[in-house]
Protein backbone atom coordinates (compact mmCIF):
# COMPACT_ATOMS: atom_id res chain seq x y z
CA UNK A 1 -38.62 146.00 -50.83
CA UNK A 2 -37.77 142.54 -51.13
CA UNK A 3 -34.47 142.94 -49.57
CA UNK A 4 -36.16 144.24 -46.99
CA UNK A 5 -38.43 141.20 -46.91
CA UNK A 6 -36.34 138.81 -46.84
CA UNK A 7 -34.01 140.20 -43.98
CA UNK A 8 -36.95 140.51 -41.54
CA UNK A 9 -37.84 137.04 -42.12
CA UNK A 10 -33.97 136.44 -41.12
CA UNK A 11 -34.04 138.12 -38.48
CA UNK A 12 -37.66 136.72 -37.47
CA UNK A 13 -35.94 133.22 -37.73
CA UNK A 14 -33.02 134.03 -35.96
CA UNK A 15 -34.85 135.14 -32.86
CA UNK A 16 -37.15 132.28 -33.07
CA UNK A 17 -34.36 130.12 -32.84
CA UNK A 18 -32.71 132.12 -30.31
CA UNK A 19 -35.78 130.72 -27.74
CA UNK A 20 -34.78 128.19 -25.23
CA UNK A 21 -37.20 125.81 -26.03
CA UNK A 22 -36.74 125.66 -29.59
CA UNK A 23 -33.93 122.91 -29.51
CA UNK A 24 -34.87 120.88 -26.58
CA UNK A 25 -38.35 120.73 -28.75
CA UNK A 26 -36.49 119.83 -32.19
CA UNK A 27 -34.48 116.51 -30.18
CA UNK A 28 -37.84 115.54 -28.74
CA UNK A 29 -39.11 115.27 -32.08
CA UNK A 30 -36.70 113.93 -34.04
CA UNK A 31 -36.29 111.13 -30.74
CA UNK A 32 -39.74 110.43 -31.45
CA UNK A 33 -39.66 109.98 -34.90
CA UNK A 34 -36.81 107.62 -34.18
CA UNK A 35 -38.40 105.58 -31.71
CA UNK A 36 -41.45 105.11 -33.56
CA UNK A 37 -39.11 103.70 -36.65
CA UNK A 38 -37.82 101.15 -34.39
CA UNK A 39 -41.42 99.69 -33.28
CA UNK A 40 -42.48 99.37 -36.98
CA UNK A 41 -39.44 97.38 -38.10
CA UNK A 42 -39.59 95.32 -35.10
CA UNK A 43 -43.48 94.60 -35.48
CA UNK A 44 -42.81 93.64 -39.16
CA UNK A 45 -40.16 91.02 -37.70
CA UNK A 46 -42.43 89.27 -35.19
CA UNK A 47 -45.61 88.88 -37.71
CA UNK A 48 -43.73 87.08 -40.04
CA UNK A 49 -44.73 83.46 -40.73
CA UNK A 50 -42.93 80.58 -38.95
CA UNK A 51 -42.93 78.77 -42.14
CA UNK A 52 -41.31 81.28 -44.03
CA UNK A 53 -37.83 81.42 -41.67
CA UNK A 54 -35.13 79.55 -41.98
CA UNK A 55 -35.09 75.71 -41.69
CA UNK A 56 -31.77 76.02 -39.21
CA UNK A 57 -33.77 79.16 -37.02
CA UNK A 58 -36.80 76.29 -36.92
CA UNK A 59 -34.97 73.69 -35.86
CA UNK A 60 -32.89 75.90 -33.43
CA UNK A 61 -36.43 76.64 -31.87
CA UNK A 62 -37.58 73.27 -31.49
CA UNK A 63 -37.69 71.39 -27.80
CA UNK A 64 -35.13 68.70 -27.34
CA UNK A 65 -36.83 64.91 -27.82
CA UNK A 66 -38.33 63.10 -24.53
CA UNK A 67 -39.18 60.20 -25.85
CA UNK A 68 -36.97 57.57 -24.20
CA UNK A 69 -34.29 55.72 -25.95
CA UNK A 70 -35.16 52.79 -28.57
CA UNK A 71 -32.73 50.36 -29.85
CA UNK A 72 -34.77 49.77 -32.86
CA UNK A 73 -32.49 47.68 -34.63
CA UNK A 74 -28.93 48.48 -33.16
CA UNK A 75 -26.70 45.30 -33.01
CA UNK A 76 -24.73 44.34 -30.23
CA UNK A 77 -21.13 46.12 -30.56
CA UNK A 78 -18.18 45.88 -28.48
CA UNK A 79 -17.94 48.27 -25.75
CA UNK A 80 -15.00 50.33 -27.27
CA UNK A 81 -14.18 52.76 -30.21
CA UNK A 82 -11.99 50.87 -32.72
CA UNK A 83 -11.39 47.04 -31.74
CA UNK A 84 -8.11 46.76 -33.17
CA UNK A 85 -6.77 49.13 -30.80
CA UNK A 86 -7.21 46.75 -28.34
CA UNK A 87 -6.62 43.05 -27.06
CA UNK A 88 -8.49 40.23 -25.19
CA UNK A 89 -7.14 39.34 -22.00
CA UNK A 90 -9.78 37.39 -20.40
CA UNK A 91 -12.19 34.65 -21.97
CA UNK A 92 -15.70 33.54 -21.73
CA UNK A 93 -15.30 30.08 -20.35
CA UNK A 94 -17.23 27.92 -22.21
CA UNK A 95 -18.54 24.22 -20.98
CA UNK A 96 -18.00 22.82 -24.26
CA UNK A 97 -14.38 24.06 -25.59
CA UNK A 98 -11.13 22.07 -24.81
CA UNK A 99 -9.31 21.88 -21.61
CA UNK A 100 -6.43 24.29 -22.62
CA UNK A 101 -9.20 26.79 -23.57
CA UNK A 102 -11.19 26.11 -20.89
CA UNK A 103 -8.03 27.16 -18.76
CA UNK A 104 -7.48 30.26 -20.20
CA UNK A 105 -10.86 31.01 -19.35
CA UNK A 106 -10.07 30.69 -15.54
CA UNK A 107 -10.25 33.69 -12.73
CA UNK A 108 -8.12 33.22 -9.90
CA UNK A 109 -9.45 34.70 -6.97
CA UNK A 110 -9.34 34.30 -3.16
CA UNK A 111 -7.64 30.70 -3.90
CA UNK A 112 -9.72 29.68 -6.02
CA UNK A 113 -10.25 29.41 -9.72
CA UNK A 114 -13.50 30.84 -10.75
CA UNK A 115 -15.30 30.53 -14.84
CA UNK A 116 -15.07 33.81 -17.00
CA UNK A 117 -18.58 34.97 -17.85
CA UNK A 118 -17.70 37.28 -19.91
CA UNK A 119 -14.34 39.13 -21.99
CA UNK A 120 -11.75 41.44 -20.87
CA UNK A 121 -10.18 43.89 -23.06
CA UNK A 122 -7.34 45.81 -22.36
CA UNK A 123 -5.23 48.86 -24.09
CA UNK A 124 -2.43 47.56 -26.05
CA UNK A 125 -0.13 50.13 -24.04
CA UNK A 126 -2.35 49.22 -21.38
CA UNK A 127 -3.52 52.94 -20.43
CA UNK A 128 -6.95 53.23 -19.13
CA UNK A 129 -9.57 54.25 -22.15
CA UNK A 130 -13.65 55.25 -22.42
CA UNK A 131 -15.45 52.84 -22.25
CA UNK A 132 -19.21 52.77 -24.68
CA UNK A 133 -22.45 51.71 -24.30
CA UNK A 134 -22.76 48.49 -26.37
CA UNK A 135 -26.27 49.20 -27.06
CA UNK A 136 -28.51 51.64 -26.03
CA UNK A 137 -30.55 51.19 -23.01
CA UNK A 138 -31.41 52.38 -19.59
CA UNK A 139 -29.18 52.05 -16.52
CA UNK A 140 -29.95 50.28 -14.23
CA UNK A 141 -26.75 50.23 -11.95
CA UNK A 142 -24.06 52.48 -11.48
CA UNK A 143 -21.85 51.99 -8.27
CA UNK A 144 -18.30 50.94 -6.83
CA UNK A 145 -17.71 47.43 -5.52
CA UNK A 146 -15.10 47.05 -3.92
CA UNK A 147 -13.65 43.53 -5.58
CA UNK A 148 -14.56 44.79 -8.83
CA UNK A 149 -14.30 48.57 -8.87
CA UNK A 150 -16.66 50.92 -10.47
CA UNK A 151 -19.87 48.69 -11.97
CA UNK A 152 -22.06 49.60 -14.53
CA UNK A 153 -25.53 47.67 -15.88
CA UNK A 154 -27.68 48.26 -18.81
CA UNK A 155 -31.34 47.29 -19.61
CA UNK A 156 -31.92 46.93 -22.92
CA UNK A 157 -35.22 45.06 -23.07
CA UNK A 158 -36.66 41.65 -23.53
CA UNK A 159 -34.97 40.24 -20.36
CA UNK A 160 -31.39 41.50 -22.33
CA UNK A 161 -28.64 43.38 -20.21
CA UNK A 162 -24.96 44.30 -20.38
CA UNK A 163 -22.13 44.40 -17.62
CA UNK A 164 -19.40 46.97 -17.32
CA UNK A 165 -17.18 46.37 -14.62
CA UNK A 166 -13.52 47.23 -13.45
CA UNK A 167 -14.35 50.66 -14.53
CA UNK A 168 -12.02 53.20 -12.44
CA UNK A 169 -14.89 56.08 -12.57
CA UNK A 170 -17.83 55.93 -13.74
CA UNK A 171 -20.14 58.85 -16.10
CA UNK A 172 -23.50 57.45 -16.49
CA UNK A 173 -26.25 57.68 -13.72
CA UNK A 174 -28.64 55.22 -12.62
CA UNK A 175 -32.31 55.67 -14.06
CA UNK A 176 -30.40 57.50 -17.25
CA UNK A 177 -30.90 56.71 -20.39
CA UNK A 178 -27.98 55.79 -22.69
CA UNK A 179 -27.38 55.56 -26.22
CA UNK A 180 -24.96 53.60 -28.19
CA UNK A 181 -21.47 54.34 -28.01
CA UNK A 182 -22.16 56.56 -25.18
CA UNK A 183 -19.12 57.06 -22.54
CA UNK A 184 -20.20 54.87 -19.47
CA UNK A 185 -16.55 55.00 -17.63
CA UNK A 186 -12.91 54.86 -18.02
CA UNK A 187 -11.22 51.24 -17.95
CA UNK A 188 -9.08 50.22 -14.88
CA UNK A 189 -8.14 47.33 -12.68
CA UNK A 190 -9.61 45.56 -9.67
CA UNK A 191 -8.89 42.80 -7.22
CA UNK A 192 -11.18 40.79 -8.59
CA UNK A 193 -8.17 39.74 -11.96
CA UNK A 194 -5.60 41.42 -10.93
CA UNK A 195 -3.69 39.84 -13.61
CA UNK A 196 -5.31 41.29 -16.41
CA UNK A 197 -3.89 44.78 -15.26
CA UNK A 198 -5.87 48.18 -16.55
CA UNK A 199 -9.19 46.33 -18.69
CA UNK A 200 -12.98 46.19 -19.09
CA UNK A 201 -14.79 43.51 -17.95
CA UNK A 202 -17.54 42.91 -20.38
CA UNK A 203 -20.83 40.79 -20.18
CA UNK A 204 -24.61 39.75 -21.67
CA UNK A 205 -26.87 38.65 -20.03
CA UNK A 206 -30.33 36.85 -21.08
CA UNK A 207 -32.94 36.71 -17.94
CA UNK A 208 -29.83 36.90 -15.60
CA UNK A 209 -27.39 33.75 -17.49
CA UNK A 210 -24.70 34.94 -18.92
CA UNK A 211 -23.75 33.81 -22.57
CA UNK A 212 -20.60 34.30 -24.74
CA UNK A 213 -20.84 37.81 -26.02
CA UNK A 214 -19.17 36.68 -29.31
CA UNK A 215 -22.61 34.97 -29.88
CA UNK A 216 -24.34 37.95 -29.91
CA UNK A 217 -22.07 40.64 -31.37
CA UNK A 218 -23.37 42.35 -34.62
CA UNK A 219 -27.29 41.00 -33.79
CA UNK A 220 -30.04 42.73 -32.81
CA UNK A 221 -32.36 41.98 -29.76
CA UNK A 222 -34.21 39.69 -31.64
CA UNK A 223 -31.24 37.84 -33.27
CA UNK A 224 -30.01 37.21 -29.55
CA UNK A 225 -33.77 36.21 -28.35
CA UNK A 226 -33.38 33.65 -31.21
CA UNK A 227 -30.42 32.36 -30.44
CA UNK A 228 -31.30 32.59 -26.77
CA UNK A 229 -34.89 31.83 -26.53
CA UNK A 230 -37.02 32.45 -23.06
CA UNK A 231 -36.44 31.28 -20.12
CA UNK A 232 -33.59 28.56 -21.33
CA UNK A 233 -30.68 28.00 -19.13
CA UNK A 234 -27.16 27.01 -19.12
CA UNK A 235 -27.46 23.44 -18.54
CA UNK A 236 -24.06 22.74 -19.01
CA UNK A 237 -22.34 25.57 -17.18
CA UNK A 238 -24.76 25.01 -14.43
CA UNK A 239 -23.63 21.10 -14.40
CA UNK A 240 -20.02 22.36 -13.72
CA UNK A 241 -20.63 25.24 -11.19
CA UNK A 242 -20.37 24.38 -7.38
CA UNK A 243 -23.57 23.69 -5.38
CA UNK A 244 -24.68 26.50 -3.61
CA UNK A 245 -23.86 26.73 0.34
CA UNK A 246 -27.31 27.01 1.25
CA UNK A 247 -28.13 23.74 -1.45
CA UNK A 248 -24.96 21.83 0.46
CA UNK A 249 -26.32 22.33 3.66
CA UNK A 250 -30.30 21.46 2.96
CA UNK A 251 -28.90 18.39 1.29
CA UNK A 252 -26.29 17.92 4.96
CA UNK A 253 -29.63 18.00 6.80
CA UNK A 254 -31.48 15.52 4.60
CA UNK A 255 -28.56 12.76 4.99
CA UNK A 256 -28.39 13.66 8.39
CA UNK A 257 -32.15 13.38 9.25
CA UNK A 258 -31.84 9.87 6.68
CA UNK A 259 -28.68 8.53 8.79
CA UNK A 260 -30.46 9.02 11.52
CA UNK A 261 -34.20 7.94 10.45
CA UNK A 262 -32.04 4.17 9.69
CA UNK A 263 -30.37 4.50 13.17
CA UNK A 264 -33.90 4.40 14.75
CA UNK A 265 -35.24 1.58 12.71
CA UNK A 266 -32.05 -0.42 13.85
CA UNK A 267 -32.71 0.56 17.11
CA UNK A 268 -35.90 -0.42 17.21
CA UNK A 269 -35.37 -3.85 15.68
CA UNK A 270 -32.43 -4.24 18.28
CA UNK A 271 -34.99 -3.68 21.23
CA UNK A 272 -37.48 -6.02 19.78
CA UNK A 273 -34.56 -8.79 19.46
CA UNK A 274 -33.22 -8.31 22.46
CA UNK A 275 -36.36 -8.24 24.65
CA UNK A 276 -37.09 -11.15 26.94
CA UNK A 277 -40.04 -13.91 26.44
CA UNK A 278 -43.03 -13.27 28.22
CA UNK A 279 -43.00 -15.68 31.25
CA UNK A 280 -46.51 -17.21 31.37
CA UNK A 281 -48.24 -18.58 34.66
CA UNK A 282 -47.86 -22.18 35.65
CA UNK A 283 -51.65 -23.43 34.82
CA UNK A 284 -53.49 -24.25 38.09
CA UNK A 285 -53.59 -28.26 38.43
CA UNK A 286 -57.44 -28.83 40.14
């Protein structure tokens, strides 16, 4: 009997199987069951707490900063990589140093010999090289001239500023801001000092007068505002620089108007001399 049993329920299965819709019904299931599996694990990864992750997957999630660049307390660095790689061509020419220094620290240009006011460095195999950001800053200029070649500027703050210039190309944007040791440009040569070949022109400026960068190398703004207070200017490099054109002529015009101010008096006197007595009537004998 149980043989029996047992091969009906085989043969009961077997049909049951043998049904179309048996097997289309068994993937539908087990695609369910699948599915659902995948929902649970990944609901189980998004409710778990941010603090509990990783402090690299944090960080990876974070914004990048906004807040514009501060110099803090950077110092003033030279506006290349490694300073022994290189050499000084060009001098800042300084009102005070001897006459064979003084020389040295002479542009010739256009026929005439014009002060340094600031350094050149070139390459020792004198290739071009980057050029860095001295300090960090915003720029204020970036654009060609075409005496000097590719120009860059720098704000830095507190009336301070740096000068790039015979760059051949240029990587920083105006409005940008930098950071030190940023790429600003590659070195290369202008008309400007043609004799210095492939170089950087470098300056500082406080409130627009330039001063000799190796006064304010390795200080910070307010080592430089010390040393350069407010408002002072270059008495002494001013004394030696030519009068400006528009300066020569007002003060053409005020000998002029004098020369001839002095002609008129002498005129004047002249006529006064020179003119006749007064011939008075012959009184009337009665």
């Amino acid at each position: 009997m149980k043989e029996e049993k047992n091969s009906s329920k085989k043969v009961d299965i077997q049909s049951f199987m043998r049904k179309r819709w048996v097997m289309p019904a068994a993937y539908l299931v087990v695609g369910a069951g699948l599915l659902s599996a995948v929902f649970f694990l990944q609901n189980g990864e998004d409710s778990a707490d941010p603090e509990e992750m990783p402090v690299q997957e944090q960080e990876n999630r974070q914004d990048e900063p906004t807040v514009p660049v501060n110099v803090g307390n950077e110092t003033l660095h030279m506006p290349v990589a490694n300073e022994s790689d290189f050499e000084q061509v060009g001098f800042f020419y300084d009102p005070e140093a001897d006459a064979q220094e003084q020389e040295q620290a002479l542009v010739f240009y256009d026929n005439v010999y014009r002060q340094n006011k600031g350094i050149d460095l070139a390459s020792k195999d004198q290739e071009t090289f980057p050029v860095q950001a001295a300090m960090s800053g915003t720029v204020t200029k970036a654009m060609k001239d075409s005496v000097l070649g590719y120009v860059v500027e720098v704000d830095h703050g507190n009336g301070i500023t740096t000068h790039y210039s015979s760059l051949e190309g240029i990587e920083a944007e105006q409005g940008a801001e930098i950071s030190q040791g940023d790429v600003i440009g590659n070195a290369g040569s202008n008309v400007y000092d043609e004799e210095a070949g492939v170089h950087v022109h470098f300056e500082i400026r406080k409130d627009g007068v330039a001063m000799n960068p190796y006064d304010a190398f390795n200080k910070s703004l307010e080592d430089i505002n010390d040393a350069f207070p407010l408002g002072e200017k270059d008495k002494k490099g001013k004394e030696n620089e030519e009068p400006d054109e528009n300066d020569k002529a007002k003060e053409n015009e005020k000998d002029k108007a004098k020369e001839n101010e002095k002609d008129g008096d002498s005129k004047k006197d002249k006529d006064e001399n020179d003119k006749p007595a007064e011939n008075k009537p012959n009184e009337i004998e009665e």
